[in-house]
C-alpha atoms as a PDB file:
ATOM      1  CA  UNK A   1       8.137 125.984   8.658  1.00  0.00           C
ATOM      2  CA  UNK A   2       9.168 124.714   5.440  1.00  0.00           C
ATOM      3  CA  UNK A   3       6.397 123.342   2.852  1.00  0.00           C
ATOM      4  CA  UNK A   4       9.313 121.262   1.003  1.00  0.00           C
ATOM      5  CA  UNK A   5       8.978 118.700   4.592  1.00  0.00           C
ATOM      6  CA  UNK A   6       5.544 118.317   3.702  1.00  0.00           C
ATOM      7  CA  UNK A   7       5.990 117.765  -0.207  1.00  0.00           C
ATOM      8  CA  UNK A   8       8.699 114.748   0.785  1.00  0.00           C
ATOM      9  CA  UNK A   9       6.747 113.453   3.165  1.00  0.00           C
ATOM     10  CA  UNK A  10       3.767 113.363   0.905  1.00  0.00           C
ATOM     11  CA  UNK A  11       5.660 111.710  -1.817  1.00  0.00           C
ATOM     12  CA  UNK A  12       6.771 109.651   0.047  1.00  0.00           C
ATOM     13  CA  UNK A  13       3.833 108.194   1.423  1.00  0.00           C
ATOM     14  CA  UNK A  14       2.817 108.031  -2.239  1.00  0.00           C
ATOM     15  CA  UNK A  15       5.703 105.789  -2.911  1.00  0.00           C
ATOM     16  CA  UNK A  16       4.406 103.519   0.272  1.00  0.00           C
ATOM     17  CA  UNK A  17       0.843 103.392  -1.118  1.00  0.00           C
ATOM     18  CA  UNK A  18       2.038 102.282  -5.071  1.00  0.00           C
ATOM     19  CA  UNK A  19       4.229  99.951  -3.410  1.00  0.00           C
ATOM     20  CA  UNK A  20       0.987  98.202  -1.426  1.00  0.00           C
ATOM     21  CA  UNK A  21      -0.729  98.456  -4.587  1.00  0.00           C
ATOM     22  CA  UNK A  22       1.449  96.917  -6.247  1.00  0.00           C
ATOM     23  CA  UNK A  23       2.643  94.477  -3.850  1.00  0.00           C
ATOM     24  CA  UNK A  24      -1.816  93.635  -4.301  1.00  0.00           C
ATOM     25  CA  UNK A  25      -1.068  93.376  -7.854  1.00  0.00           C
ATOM     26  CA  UNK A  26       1.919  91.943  -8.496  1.00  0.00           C
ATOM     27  CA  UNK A  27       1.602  89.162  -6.200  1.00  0.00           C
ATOM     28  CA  UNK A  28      -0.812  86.817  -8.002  1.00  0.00           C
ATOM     29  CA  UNK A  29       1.118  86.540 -11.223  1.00  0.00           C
ATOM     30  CA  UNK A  30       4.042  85.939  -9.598  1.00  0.00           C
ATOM     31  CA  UNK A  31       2.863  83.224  -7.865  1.00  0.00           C
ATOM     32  CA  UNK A  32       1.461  81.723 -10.644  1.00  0.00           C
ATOM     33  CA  UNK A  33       4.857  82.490 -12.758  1.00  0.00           C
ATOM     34  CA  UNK A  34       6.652  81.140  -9.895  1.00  0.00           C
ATOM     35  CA  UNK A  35       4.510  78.102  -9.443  1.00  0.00           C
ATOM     36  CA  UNK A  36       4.952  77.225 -13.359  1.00  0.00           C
ATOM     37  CA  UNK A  37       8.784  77.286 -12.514  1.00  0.00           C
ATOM     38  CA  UNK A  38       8.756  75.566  -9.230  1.00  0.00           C
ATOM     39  CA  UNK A  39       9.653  78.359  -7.255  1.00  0.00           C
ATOM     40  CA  UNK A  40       9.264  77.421  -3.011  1.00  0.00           C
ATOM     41  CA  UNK A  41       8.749  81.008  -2.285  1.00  0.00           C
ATOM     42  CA  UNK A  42       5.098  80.622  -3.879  1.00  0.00           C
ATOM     43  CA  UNK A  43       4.391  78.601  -0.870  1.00  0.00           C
ATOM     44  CA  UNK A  44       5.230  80.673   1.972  1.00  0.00           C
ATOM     45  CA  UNK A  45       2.500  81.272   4.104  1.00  0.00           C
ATOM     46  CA  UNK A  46       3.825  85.055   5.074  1.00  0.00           C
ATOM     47  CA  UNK A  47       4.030  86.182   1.737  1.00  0.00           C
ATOM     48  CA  UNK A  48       0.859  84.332   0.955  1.00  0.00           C
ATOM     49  CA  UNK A  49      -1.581  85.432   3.843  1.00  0.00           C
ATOM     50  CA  UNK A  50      -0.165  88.849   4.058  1.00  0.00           C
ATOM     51  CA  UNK A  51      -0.823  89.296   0.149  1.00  0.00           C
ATOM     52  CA  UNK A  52      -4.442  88.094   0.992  1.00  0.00           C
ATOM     53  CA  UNK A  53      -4.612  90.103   4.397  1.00  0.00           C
ATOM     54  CA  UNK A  54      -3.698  93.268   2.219  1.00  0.00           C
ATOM     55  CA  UNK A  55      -5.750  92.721  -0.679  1.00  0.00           C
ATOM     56  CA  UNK A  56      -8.748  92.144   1.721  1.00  0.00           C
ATOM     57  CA  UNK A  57      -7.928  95.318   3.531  1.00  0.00           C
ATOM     58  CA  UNK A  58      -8.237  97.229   0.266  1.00  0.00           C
ATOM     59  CA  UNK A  59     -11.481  95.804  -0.452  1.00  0.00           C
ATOM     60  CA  UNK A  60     -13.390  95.930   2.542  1.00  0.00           C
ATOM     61  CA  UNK A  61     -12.441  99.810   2.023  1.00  0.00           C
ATOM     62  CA  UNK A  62     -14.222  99.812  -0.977  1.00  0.00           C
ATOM     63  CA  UNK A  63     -16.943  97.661   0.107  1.00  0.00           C
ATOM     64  CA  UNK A  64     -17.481 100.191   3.267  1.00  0.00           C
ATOM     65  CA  UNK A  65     -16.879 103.372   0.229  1.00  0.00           C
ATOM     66  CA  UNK A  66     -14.167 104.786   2.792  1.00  0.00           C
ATOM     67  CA  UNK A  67     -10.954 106.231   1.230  1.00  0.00           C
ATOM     68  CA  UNK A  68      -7.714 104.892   1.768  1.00  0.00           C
ATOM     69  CA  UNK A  69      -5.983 105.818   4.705  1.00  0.00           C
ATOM     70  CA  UNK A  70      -2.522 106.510   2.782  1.00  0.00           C
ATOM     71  CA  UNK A  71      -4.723 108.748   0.291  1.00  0.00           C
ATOM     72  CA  UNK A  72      -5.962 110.928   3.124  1.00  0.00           C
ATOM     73  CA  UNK A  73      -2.581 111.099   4.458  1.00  0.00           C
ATOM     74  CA  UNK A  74      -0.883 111.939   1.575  1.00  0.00           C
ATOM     75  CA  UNK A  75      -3.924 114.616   0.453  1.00  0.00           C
ATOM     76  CA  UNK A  76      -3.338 116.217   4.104  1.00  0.00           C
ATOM     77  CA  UNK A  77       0.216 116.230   3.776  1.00  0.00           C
ATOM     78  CA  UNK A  78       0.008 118.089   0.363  1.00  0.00           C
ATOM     79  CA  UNK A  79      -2.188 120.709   2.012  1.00  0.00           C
ATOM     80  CA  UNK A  80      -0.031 121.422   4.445  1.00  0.00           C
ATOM     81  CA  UNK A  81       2.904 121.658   2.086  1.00  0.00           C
ATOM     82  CA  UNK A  82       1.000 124.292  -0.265  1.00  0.00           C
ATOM     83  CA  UNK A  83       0.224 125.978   3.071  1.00  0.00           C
ATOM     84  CA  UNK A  84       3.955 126.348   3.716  1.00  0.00           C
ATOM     85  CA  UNK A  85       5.013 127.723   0.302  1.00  0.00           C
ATOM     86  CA  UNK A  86       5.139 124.739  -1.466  1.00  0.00           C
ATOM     87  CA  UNK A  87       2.185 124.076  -3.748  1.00  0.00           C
ATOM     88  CA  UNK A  88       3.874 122.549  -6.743  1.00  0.00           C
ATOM     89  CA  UNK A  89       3.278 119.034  -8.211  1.00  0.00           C
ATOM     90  CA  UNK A  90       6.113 116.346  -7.777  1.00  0.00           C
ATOM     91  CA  UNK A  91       7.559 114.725 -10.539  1.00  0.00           C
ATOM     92  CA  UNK A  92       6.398 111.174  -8.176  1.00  0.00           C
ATOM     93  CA  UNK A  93       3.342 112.777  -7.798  1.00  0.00           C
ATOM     94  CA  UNK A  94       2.389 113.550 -11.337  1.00  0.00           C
ATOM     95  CA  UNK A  95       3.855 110.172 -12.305  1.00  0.00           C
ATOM     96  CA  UNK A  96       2.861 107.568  -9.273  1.00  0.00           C
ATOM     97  CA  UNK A  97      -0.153 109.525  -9.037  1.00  0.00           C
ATOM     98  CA  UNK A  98      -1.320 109.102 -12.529  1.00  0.00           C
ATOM     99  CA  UNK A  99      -0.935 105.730 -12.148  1.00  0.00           C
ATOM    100  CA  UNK A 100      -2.165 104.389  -8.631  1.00  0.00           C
ATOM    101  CA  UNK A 101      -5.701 107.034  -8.865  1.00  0.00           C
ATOM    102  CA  UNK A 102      -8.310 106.639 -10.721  1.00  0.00           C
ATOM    103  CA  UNK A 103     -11.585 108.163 -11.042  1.00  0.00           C
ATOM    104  CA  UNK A 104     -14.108 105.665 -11.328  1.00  0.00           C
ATOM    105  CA  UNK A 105     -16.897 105.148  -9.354  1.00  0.00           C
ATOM    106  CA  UNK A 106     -17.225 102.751  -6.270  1.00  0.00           C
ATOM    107  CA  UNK A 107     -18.850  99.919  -8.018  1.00  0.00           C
ATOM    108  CA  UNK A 108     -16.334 100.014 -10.333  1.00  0.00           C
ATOM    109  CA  UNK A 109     -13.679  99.214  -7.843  1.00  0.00           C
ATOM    110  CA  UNK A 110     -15.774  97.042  -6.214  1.00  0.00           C
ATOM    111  CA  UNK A 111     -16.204  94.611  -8.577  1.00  0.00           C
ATOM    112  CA  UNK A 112     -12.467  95.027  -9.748  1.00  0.00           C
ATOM    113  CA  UNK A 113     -11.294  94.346  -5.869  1.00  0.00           C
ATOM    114  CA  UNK A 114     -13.870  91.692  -5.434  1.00  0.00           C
ATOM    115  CA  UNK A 115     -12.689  89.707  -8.124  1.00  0.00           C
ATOM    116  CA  UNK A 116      -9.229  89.945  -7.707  1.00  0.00           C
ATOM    117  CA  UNK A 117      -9.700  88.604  -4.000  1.00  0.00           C
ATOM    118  CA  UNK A 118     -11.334  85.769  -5.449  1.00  0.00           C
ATOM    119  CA  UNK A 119      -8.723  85.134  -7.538  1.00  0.00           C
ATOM    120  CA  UNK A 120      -6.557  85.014  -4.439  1.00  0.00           C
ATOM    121  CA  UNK A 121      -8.640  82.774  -2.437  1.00  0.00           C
ATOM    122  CA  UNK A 122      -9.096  80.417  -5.361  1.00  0.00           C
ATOM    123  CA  UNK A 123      -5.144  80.562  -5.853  1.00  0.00           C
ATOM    124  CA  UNK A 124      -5.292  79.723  -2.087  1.00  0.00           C
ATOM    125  CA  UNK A 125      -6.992  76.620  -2.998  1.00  0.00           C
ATOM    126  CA  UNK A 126      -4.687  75.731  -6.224  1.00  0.00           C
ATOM    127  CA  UNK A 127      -1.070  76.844  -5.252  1.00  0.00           C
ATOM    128  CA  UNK A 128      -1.065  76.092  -1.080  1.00  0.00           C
ATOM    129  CA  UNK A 129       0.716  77.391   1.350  1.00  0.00           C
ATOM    130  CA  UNK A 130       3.160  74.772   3.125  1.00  0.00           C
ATOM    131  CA  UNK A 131       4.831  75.180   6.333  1.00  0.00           C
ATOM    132  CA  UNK A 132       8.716  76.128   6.705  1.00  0.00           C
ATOM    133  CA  UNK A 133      10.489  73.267   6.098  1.00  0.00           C
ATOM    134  CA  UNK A 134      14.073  75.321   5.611  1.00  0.00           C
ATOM    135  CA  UNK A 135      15.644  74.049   8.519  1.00  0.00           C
ATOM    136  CA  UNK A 136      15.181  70.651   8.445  1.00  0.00           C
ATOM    137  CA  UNK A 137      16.626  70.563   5.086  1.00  0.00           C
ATOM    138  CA  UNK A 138      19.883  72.572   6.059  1.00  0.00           C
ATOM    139  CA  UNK A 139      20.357  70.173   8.914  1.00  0.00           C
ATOM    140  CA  UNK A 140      19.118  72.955  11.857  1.00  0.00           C
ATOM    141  CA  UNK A 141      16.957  70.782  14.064  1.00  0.00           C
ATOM    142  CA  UNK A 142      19.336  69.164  15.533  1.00  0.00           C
ATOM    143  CA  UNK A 143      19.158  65.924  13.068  1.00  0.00           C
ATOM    144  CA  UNK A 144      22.458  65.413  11.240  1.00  0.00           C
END
């Protein structure tokens, strides 16, 4: 067996983890930008709940100090790829990696996760999430 399988497929559950972290990110200040500018898609309750679904995931993680499944994944998969020949450090994992991990301390993130929930919920409250109303609009439901 080849270790370069295991590299790729380590990287590239890297990639999936920075894009869920910064999908958690991301998605409060463009909702806010997108709210200044009257942007609909600010108000769509999949984007909205799954945003809150994931952040919450993240932080009940933290809360319960158990790591990441995509970190575990990715730290097996590296193993395995060093076991096969291939112990060298990707270019996305030396730069995705520096980015997305971190070495503070559980509290730390705590805190950091906590808050930024809240700031979800409370944008919840502020910016709300309205049905579909698309296909009324475009003349769909039968109503011309």
């Amino acid at each position: 067996m080849d270790g370069r399988l295991f590299a790729v497929l380590a990287d590239a559950m890297l990639v999936l983890h920075f894009g869920i972290a910064a999908y958690n990110v991301l998605g409060l200040p463009v909702i806010w930008i997108g709210r200044v500018f009257r942007r609909s898609f600010v108000h769509n309750p999949w984007f909205r709940y799954s945003h809150l679904a994931c952040m919450g995931a993240v932080l009940l993680l933290v809360l319960f100090e158990t790591i990441c499944p995509f970190t575990d994944w990715e730290y097996q998969l590296r193993l395995l790829a060093a076991r096969y020949g291939r112990p060298e450090i990707t270019l996305i994992q030396e730069s995705l990696g520096g980015i997305l991990y971190s070495d503070a301390d559980w509290t730390t993130f705590g805190v950091m996760y906590g808050l930024w929930f809240l700031a979800i919920l409370v944008t919840l409250w502020l910016v709300p999430v309205r049905p579909f109303l698309g296909e009324r609009r475009r003349g769909l439901s039968g109503e011309e």
